[in-house]
N, C-alpha and C. Protein backbone atom coordinates (compact mmCIF):
# COMPACT_ATOMS: atom_id res chain seq x y z
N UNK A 1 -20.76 -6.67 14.24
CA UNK A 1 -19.75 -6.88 13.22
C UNK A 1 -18.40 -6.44 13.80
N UNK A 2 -17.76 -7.27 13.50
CA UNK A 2 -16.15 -7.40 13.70
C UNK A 2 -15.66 -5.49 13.27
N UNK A 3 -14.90 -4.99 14.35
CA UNK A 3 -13.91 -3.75 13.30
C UNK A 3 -12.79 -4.88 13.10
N UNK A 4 -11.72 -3.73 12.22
CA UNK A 4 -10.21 -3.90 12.29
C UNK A 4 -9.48 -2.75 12.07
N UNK A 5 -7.99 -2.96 12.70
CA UNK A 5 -7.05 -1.79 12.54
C UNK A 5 -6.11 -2.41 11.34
N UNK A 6 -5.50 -1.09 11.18
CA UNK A 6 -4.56 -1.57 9.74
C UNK A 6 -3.08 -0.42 10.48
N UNK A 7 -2.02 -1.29 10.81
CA UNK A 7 -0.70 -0.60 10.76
C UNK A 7 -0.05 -0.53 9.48
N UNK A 8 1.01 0.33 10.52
CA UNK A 8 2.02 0.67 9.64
C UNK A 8 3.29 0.23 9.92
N UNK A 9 4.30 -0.66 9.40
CA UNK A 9 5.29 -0.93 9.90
C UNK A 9 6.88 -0.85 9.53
N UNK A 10 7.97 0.20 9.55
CA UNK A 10 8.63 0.63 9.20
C UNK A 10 9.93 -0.11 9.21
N UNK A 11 10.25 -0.57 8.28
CA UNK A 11 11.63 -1.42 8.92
C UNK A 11 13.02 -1.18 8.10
N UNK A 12 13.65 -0.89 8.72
CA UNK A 12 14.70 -0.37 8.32
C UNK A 12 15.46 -1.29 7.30
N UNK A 13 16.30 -0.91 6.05
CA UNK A 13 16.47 -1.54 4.87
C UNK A 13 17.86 -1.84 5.01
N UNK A 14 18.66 -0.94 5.75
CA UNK A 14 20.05 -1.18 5.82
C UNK A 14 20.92 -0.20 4.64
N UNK A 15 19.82 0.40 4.24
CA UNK A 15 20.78 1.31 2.83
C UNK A 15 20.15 2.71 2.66
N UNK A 16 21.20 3.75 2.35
CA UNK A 16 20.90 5.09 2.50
C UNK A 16 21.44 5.48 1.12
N UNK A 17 19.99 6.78 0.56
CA UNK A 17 20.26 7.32 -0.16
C UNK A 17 20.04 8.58 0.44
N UNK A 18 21.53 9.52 -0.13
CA UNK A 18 21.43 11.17 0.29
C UNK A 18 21.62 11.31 1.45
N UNK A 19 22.20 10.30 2.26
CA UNK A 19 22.17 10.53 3.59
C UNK A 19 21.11 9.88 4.64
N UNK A 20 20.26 9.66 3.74
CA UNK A 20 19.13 9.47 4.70
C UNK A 20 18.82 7.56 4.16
N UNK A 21 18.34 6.78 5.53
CA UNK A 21 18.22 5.65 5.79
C UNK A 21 16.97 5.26 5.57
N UNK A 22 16.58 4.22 4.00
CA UNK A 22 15.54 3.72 3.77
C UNK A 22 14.87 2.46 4.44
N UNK A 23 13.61 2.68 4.27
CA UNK A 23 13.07 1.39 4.75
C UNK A 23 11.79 1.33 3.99
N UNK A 24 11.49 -0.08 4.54
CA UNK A 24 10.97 -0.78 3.57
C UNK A 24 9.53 -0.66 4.76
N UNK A 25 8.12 -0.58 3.87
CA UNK A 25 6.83 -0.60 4.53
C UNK A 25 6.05 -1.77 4.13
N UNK A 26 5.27 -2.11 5.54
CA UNK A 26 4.53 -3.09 5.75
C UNK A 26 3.06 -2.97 5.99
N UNK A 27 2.08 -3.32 5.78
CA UNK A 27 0.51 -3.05 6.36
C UNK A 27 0.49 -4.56 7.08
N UNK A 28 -0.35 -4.04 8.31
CA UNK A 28 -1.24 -5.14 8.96
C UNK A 28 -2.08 -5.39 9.13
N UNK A 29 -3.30 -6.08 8.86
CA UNK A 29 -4.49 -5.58 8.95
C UNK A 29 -4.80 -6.98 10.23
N UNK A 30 -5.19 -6.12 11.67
CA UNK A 30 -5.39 -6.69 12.86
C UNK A 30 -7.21 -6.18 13.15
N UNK A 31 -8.00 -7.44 13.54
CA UNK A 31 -9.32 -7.35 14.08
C UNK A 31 -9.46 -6.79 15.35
N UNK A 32 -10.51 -5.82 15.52
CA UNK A 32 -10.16 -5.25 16.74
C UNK A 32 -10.35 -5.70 17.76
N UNK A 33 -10.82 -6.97 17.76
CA UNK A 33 -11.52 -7.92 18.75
C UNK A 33 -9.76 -9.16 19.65
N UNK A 34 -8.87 -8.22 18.41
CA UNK A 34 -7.97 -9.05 18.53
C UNK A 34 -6.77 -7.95 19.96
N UNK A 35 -7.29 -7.14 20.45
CA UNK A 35 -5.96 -6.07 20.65
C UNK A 35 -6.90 -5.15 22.12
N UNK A 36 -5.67 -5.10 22.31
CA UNK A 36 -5.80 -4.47 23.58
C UNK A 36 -5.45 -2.84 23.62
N UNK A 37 -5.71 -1.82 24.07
CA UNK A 37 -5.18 -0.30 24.41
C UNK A 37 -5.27 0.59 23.47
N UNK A 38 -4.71 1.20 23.39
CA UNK A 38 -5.12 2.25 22.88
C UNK A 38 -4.81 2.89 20.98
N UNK A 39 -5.72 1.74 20.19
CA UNK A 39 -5.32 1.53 18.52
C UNK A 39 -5.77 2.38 18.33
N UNK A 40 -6.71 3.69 18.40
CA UNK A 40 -6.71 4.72 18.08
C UNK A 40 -5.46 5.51 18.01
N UNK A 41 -4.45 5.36 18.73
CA UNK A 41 -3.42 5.98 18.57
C UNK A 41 -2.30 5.61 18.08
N UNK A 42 -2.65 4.30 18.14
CA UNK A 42 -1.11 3.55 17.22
C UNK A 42 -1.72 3.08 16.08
N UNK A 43 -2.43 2.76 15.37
CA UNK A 43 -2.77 2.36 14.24
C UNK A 43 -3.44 3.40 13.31
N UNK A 44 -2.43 3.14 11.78
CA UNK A 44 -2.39 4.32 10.62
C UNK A 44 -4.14 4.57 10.29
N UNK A 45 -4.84 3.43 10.14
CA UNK A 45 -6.47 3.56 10.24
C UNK A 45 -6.93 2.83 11.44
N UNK A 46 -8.27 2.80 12.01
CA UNK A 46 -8.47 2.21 12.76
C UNK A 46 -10.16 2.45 12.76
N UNK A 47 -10.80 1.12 13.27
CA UNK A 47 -12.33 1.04 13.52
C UNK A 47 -12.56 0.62 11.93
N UNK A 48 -12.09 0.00 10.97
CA UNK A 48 -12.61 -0.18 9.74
C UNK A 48 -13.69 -1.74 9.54
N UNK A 49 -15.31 -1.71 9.23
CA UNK A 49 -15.68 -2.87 9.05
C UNK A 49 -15.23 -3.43 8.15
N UNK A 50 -15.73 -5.37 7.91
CA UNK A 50 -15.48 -5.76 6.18
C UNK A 50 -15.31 -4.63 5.17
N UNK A 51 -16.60 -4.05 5.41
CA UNK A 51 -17.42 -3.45 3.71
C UNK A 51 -16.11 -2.43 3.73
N UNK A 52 -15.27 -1.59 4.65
CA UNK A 52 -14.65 -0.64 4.56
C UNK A 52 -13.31 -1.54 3.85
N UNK A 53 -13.06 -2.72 4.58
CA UNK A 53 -11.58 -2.96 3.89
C UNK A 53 -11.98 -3.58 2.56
N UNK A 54 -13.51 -3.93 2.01
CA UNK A 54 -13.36 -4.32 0.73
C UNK A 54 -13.63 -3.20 -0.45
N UNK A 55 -13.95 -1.79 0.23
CA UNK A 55 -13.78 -0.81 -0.09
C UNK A 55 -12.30 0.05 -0.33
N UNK A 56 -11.89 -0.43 0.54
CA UNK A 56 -10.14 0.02 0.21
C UNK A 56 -9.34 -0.54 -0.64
N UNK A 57 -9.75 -2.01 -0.54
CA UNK A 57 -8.94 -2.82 -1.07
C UNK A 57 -9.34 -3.15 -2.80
N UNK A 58 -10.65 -2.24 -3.42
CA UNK A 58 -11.13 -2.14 -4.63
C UNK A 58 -10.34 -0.74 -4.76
N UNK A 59 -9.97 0.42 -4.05
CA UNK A 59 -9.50 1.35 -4.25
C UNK A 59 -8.30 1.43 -4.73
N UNK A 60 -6.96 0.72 -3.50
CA UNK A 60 -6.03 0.01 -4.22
C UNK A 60 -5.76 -0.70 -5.34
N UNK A 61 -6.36 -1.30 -5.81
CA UNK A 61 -6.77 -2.52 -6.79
C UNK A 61 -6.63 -1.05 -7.96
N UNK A 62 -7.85 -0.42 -8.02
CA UNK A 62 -7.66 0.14 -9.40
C UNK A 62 -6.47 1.10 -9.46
N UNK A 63 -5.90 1.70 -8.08
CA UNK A 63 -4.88 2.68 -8.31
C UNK A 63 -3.87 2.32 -9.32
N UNK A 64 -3.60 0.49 -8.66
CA UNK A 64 -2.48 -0.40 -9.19
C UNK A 64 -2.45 -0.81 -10.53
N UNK A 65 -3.83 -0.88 -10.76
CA UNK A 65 -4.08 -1.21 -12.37
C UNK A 65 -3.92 0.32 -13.36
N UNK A 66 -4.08 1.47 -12.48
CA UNK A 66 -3.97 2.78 -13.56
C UNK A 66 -2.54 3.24 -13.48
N UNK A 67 -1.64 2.26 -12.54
CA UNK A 67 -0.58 2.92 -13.06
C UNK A 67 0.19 1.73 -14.07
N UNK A 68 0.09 0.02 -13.50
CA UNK A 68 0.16 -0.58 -14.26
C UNK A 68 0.12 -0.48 -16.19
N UNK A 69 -1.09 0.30 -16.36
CA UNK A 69 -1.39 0.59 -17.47
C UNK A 69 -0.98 1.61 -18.43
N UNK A 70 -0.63 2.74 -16.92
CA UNK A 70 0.10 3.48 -17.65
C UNK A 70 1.55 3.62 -18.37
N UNK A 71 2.20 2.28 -17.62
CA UNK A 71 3.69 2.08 -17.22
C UNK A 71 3.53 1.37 -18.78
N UNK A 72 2.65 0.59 -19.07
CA UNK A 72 2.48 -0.71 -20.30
C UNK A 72 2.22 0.70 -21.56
N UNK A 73 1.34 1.40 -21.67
CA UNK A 73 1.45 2.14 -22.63
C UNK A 73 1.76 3.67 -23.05
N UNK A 74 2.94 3.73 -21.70
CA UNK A 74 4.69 4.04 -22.10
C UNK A 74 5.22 3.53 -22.79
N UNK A 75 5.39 2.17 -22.29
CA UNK A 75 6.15 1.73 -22.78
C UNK A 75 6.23 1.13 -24.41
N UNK A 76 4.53 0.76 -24.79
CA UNK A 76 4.04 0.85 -25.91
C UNK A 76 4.24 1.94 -26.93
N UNK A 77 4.22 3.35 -26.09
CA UNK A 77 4.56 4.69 -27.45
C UNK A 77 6.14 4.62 -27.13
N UNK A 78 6.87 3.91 -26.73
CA UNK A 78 8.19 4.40 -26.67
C UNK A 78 8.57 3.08 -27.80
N UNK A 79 7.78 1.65 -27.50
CA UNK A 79 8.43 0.89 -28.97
C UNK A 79 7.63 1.30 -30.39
N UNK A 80 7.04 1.86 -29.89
CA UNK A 80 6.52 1.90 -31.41
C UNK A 80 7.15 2.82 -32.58
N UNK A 81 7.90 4.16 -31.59
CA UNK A 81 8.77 5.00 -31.40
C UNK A 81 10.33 4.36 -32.53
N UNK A 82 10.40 3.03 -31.52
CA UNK A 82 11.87 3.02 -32.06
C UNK A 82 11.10 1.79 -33.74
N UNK A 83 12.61 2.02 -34.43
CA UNK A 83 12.58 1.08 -35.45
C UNK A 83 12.83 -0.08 -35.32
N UNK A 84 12.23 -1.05 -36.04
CA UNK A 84 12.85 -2.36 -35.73
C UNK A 84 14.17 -2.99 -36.35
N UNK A 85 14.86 -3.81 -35.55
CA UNK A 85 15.95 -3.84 -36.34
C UNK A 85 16.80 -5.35 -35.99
């Protein structure tokens, strides 16, 4: 079975808050069958099978939905909050 690595890729945004210069992040997800040298050391994970990235990628999935949800019923006690008018 196939691994894969997953980068990280930092790219600069062009705009600073506080002094300091934001950027914007990227994931890659590269097969290891695909790469040469030494991805143990440059890549943020590395050696991951399928089952691991469909394991991550259910992990993500619900993080996104518990904050999703939380953001929706905020925002739900904050109208219910106001009067209508």
């Amino acid at each position: 079975m196939d691994t894969y690595n997953i980068y990280m890729d930092e790219l600069p945004t062009g705009e600073e808050i506080d002094g300091e210069e934001m950027v914007e992040v990227e994931f890659r997800v590269v097969p290891g069958s695909e790469e040469d040298g030494a991805t143990e050391i440059t890549a943020v994970i590395a050696g991951l099978d399928l089952v691991d990235l469909i394991n991550l990628r259910d992990s993500l999935q619900q993080e996104i939905d518990n904050y999703a949800l939380s953001a929706l019923e905020a925002q739900a006690g904050a109208s219910a909050g106001t009067p209508a008018g």
